[in-house]
Protein backbone atom coordinates (compact mmCIF):
# COMPACT_ATOMS: atom_id res chain seq x y z
CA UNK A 1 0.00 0.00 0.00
CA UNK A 2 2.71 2.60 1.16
CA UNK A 3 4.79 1.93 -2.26
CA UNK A 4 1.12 2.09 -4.63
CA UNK A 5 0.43 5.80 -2.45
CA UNK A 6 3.98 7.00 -3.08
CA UNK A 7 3.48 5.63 -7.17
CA UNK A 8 0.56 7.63 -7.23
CA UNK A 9 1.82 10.97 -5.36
CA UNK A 10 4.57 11.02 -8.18
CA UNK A 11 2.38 10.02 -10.79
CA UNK A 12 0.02 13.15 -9.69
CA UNK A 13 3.23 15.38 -9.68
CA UNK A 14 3.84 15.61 -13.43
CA UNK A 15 7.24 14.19 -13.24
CA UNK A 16 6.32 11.12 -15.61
CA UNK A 17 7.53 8.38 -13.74
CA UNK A 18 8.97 5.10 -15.82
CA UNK A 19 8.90 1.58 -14.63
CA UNK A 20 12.81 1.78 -14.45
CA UNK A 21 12.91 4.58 -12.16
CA UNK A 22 10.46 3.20 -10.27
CA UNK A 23 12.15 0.22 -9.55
CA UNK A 24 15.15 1.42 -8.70
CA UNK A 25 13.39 4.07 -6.00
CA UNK A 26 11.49 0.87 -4.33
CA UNK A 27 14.37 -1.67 -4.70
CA UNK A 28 12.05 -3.86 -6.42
CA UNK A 29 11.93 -5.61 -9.97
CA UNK A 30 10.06 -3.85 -12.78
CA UNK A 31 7.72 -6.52 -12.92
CA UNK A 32 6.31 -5.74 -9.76
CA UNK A 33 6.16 -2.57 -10.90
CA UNK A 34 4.01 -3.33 -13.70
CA UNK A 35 1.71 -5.32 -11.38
CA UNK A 36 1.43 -2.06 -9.01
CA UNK A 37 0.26 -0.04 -12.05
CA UNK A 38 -1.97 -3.02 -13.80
CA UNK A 39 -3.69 -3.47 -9.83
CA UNK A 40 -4.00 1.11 -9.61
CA UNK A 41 -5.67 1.20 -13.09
CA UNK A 42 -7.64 -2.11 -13.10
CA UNK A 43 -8.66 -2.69 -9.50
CA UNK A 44 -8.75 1.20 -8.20
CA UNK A 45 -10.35 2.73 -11.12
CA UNK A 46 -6.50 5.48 -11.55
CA UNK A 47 -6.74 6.90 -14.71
CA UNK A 48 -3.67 5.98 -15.64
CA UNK A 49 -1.91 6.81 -18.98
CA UNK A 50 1.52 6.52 -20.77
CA UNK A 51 3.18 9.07 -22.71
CA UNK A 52 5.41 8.26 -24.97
CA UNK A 53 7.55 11.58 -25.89
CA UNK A 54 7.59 11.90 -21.74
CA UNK A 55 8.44 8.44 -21.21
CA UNK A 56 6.56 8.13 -18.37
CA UNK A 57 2.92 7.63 -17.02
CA UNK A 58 0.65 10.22 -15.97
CA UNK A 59 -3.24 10.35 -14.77
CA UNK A 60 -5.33 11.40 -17.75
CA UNK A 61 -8.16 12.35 -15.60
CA UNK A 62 -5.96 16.21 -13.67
CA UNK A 63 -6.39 15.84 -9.90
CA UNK A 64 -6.70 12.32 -9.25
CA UNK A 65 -6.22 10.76 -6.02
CA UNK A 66 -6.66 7.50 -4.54
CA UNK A 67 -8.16 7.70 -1.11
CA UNK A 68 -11.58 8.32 -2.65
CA UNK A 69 -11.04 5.77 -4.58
CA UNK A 70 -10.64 2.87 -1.78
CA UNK A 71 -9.74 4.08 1.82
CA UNK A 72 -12.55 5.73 3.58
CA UNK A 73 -11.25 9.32 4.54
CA UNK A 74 -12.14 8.75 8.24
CA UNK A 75 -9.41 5.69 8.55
CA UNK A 76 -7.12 8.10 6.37
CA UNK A 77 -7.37 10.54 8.85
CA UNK A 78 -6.90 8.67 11.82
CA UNK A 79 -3.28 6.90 10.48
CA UNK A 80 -2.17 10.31 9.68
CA UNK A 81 -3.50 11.52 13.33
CA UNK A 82 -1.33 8.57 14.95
CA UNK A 83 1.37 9.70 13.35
CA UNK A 84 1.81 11.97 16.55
CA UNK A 85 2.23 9.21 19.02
CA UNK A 86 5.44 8.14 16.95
CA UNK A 87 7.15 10.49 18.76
CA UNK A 88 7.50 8.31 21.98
CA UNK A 89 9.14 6.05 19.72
CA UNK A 90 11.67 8.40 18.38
CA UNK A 91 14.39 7.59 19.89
CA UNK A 92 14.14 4.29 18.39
CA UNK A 93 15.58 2.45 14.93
CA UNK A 94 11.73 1.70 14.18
CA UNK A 95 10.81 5.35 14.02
CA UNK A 96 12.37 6.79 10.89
CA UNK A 97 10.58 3.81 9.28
CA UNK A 98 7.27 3.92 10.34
CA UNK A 99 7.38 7.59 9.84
CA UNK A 100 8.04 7.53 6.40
CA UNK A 101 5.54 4.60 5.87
CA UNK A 102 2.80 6.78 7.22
CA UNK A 103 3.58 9.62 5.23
CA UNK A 104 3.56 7.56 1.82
CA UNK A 105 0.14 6.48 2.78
CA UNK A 106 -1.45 9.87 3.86
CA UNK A 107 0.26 12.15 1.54
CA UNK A 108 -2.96 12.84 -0.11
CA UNK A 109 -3.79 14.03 2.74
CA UNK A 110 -1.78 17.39 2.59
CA UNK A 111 -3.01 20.26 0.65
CA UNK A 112 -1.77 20.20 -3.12
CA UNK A 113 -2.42 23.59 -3.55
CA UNK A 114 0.79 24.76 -1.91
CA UNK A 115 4.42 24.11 -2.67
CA UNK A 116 6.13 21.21 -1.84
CA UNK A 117 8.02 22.29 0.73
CA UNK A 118 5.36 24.09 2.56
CA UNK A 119 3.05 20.89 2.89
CA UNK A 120 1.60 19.41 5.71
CA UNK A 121 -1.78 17.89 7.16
CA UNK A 122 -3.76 20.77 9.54
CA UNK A 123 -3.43 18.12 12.12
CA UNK A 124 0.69 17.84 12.50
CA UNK A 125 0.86 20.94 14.11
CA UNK A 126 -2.85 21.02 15.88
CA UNK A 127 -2.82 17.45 17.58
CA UNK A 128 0.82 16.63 19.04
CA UNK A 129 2.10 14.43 22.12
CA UNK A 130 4.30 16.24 24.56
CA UNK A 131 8.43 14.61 24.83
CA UNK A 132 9.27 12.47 27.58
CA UNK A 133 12.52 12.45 29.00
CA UNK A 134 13.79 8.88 26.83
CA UNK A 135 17.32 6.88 26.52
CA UNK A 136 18.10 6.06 22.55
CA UNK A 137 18.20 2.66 21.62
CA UNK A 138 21.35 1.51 19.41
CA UNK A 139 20.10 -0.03 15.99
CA UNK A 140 22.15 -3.42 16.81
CA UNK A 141 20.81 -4.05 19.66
CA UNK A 142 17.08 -3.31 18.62
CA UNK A 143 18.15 -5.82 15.58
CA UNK A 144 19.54 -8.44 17.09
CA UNK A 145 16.26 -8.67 20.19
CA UNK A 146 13.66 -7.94 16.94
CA UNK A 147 15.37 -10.95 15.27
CA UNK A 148 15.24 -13.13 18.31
CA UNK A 149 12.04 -12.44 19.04
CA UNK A 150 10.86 -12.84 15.71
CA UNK A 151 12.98 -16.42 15.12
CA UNK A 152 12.62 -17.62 18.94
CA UNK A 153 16.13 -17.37 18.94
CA UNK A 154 18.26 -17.38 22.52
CA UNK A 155 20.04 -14.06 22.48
CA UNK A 156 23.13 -13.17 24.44
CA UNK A 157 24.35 -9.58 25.35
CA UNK A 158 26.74 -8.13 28.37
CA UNK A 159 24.50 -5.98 31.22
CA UNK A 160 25.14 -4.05 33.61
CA UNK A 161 21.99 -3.53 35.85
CA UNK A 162 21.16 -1.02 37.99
CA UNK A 163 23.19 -1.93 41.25
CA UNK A 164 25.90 -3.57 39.19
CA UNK A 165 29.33 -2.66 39.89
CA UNK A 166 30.27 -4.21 36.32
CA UNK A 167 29.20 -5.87 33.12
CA UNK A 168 28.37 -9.51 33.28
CA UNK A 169 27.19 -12.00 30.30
CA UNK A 170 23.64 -12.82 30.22
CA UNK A 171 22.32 -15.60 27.95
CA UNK A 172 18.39 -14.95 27.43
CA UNK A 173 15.28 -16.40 25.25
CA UNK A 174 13.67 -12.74 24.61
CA UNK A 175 10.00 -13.23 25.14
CA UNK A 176 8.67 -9.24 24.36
CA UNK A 177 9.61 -6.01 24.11
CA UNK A 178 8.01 -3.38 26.60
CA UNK A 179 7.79 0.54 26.54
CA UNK A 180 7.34 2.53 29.34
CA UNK A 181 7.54 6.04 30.07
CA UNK A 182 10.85 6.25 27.31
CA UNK A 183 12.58 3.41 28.12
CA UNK A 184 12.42 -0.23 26.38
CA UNK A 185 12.74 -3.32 27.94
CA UNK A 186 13.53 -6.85 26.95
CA UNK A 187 11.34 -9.52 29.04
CA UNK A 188 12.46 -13.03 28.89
CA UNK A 189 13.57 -16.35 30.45
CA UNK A 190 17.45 -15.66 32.03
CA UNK A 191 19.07 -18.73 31.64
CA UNK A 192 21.14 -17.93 34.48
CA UNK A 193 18.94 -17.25 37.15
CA UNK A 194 16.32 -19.46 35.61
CA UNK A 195 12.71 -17.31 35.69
CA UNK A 196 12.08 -14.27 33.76
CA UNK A 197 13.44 -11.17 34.20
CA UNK A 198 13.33 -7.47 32.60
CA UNK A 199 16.11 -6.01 31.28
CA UNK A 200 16.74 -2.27 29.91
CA UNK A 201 17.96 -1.84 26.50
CA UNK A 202 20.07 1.13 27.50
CA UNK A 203 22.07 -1.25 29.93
CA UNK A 204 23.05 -4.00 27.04
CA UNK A 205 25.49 -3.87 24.66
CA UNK A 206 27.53 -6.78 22.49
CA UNK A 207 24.01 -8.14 21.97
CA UNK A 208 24.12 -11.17 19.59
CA UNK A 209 22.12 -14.13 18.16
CA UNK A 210 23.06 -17.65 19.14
CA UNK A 211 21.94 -20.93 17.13
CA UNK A 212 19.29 -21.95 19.75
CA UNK A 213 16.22 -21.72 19.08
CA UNK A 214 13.46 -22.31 21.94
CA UNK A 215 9.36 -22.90 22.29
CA UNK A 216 7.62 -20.25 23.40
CA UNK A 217 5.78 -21.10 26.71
CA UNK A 218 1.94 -20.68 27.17
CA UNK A 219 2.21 -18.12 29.82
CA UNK A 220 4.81 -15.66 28.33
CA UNK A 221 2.64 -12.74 28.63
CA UNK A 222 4.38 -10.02 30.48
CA UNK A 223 0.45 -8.68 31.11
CA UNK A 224 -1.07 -12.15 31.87
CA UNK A 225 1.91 -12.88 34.66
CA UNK A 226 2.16 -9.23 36.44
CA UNK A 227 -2.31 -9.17 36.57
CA UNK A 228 -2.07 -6.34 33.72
CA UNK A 229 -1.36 -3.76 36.57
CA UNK A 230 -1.09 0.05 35.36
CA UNK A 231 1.52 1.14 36.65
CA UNK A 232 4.71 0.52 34.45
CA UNK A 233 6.98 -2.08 34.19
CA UNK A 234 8.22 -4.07 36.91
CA UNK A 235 8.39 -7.58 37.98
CA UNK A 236 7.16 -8.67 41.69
CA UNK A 237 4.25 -10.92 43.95
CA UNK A 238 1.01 -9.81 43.85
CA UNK A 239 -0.30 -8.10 46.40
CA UNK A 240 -3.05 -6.82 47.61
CA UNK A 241 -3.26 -2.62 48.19
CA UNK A 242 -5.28 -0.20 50.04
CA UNK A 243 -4.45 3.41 50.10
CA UNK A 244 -5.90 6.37 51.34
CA UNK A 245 -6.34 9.27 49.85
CA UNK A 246 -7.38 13.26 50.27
CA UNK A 247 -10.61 14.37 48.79
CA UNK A 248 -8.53 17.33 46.90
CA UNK A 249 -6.93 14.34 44.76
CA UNK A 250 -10.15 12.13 43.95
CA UNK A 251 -11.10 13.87 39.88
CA UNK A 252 -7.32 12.74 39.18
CA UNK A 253 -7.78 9.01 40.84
CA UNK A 254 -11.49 8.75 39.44
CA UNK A 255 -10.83 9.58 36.09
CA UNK A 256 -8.09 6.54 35.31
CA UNK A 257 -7.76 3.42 35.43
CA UNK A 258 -5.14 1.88 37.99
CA UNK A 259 -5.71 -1.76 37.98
CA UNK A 260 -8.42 -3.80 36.40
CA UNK A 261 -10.16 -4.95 40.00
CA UNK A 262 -9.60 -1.46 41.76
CA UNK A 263 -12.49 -0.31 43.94
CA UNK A 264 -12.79 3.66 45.68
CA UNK A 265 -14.25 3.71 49.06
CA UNK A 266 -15.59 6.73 50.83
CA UNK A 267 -14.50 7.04 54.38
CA UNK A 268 -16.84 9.86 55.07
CA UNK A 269 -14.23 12.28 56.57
CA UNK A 270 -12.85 13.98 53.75
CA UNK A 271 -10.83 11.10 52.68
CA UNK A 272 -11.45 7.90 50.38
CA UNK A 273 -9.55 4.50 50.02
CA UNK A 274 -8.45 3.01 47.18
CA UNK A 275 -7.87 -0.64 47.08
CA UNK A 276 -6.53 -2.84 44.03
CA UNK A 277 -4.22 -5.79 43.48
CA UNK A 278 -1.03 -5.43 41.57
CA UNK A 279 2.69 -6.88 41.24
CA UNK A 280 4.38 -3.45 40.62
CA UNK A 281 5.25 -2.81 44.05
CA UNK A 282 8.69 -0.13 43.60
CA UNK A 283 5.83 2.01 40.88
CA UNK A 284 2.96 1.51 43.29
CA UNK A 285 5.40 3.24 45.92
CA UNK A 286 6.78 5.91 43.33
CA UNK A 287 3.24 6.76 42.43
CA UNK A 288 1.80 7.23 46.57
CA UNK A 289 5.04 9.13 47.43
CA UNK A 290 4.34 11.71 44.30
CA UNK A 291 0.95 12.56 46.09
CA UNK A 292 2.80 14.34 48.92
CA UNK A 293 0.37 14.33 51.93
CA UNK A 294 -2.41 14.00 50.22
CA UNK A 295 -1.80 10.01 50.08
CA UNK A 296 -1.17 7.02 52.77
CA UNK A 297 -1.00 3.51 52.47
CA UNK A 298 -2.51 1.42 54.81
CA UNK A 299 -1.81 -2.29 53.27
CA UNK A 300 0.82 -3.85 52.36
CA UNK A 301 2.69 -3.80 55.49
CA UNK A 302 5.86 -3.71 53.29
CA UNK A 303 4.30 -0.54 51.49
CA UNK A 304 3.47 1.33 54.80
CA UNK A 305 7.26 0.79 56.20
CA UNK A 306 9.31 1.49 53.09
CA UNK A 307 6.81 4.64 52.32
CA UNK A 308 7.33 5.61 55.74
CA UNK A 309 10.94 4.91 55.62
CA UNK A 310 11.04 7.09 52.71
CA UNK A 311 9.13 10.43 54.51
CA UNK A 312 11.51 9.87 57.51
CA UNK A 313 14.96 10.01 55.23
CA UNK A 314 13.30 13.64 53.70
CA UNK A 315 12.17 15.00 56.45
CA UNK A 316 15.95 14.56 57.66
CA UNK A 317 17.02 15.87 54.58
CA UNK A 318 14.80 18.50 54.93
CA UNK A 319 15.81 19.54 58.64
CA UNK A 320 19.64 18.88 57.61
CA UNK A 321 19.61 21.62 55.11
CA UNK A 322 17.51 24.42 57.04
CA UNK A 323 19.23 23.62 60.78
CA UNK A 324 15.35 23.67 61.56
CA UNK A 325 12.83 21.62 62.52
CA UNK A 326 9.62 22.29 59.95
């Protein structure tokens, strides 16, 4: 589909494209090529034309485009609308690609009444997603995990996780990839410690593909195995949770969705509990502590004491660097 859209964008252009140049452009043979034109004029109704002093085709019928033709313009417009959320990706090897692809296919979109150079959808610069702070991805290791994945092929790379003094050589049969908040992780069986594990791409390097090859288990899911918890990623028990909470906060916990079995309970003196299961227990604790004092936990016991832990240490922080008690 993307290489048809781009055939036709240069066939509207006037620039009498040949079989020869188009073939070269997609890295394709010329027959395909012909097959690409035979399925545009035959199939989509393109009123399509060769001219032989221009050597080239050209649509007899001035302002043709496709989309009409066989895409309805809502689904058009909703491709070139997601374009925006590439941007969490672009940091990426997949984004360039995808980009591109998505611009072949809703070029029509743009207005052809302007130059080249000043084209562009009204929505590019009227519906956009906001940066988040993100760690690049190096191309050979996305390509050597995207090829595991996609062969079931044990991978092997050198980490160095987050309380690692050094390097040390993991062999792993890479399960999925995960995005969260920037950062990708692998998730698959370590053969070393024998159970899954998470691993940052950021933190791997001399990835490579061994020969094994390995089944993929029923119960890979990263969702299915942490209870599809909202939180992020990160690997732990489940648990059980019950937190409570200031009235000022409630629109902001009502209007999400924080795990699939959570329940809100009104207490009746300005407060409300929350209670839900998950296994994300270091992002459950992240997420309570960045409500300040308008949040509490009351269960786990292991989520009261490291939360309470945690206001002790600032307060002390806090008292260290003004000599005062606050």
């Amino acid at each position: 589909m993307a290489r048809i859209y781009s055939i036709e964008r240069q066939i509207a252009s006037g620039s009498y494209p040949n079989v020869n140049d188009l073939a070269e452009k997609y890295g394709c043979g010329t027959a395909t090529i012909y097959r690409d034109i035979e399925y545009m004029r035959d199939r989509l109704n393109a009123p399509i034309e060769y001219d032989a002093k221009e050597r080239g085709w050209y649509f007899s019928e001035k302002g043709f485009r496709l989309p009409a033709r066989y895409a309805a313009s809502n689904d058009m417009l909703a491709l070139g609308m997601a374009k925006s959320l590439l941007e969490l990706y672009k940091n990426t090897p997949l984004y360039e690609s995808a980009k591109h692809l998505i611009e072949d296919i809703t070029a029509p979109l743009s207005n052809d009444d302007i130059p080249e150079t000043e084209k562009s959808a009204w929505y590019e610069k009227r519906i956009i997603v906001p940066s988040v702070a993100s760690a690049p991805v190096k191309p050979e290791i996305w390509e050597v995990i995207t090829t595991g994945l996609r062969d079931n092929r044990v991978i092997t790379f050198d980490y160095k996780g987050h309380w690692d003094a050094e390097y040390n050589t993991r062999l792993v049969r890479p399960y999925q990839l995960l995005f969260d908040t920037g950062i990708w992780y692998l998730y698959g069986y370590s053969e070393e410690r024998e159970a899954t594990r998470l691993f940052s791409l950021q933190r791997m390097k001399n990835a490579s593909l061994t020969n094994e090859t390995f089944k993929l288990p029923q119960d890979f899911d990263y969702n299915a195995k942490n209870n599809n918890s909202h939180f992020g990623i990160f690997e732990g028990k489940k648990q059980n949770y019950r937190i409570q909470f200031s009235n000022d906060v409630l629109p902001a916990i009502e209007e999400r969705q924080w795990a699939e079995d959570q329940k809100i309970e009104d207490t009746g003196d300005e407060c409300f509990i929350l209670s839900f299961s998950s296994t994300q227990f270091d992002k459950v604790l992240s997420w309570v502590l960045s409500f300040g004092c308008n949040a509490a936990p009351i269960e786990p016991a292991q989520l009261v004491a490291s939360w309470e832990r945690h206001i002790t240490e600032l307060y002390a922080v806090i008292t260290d660097k003004t000599g005062e008690t606050k």
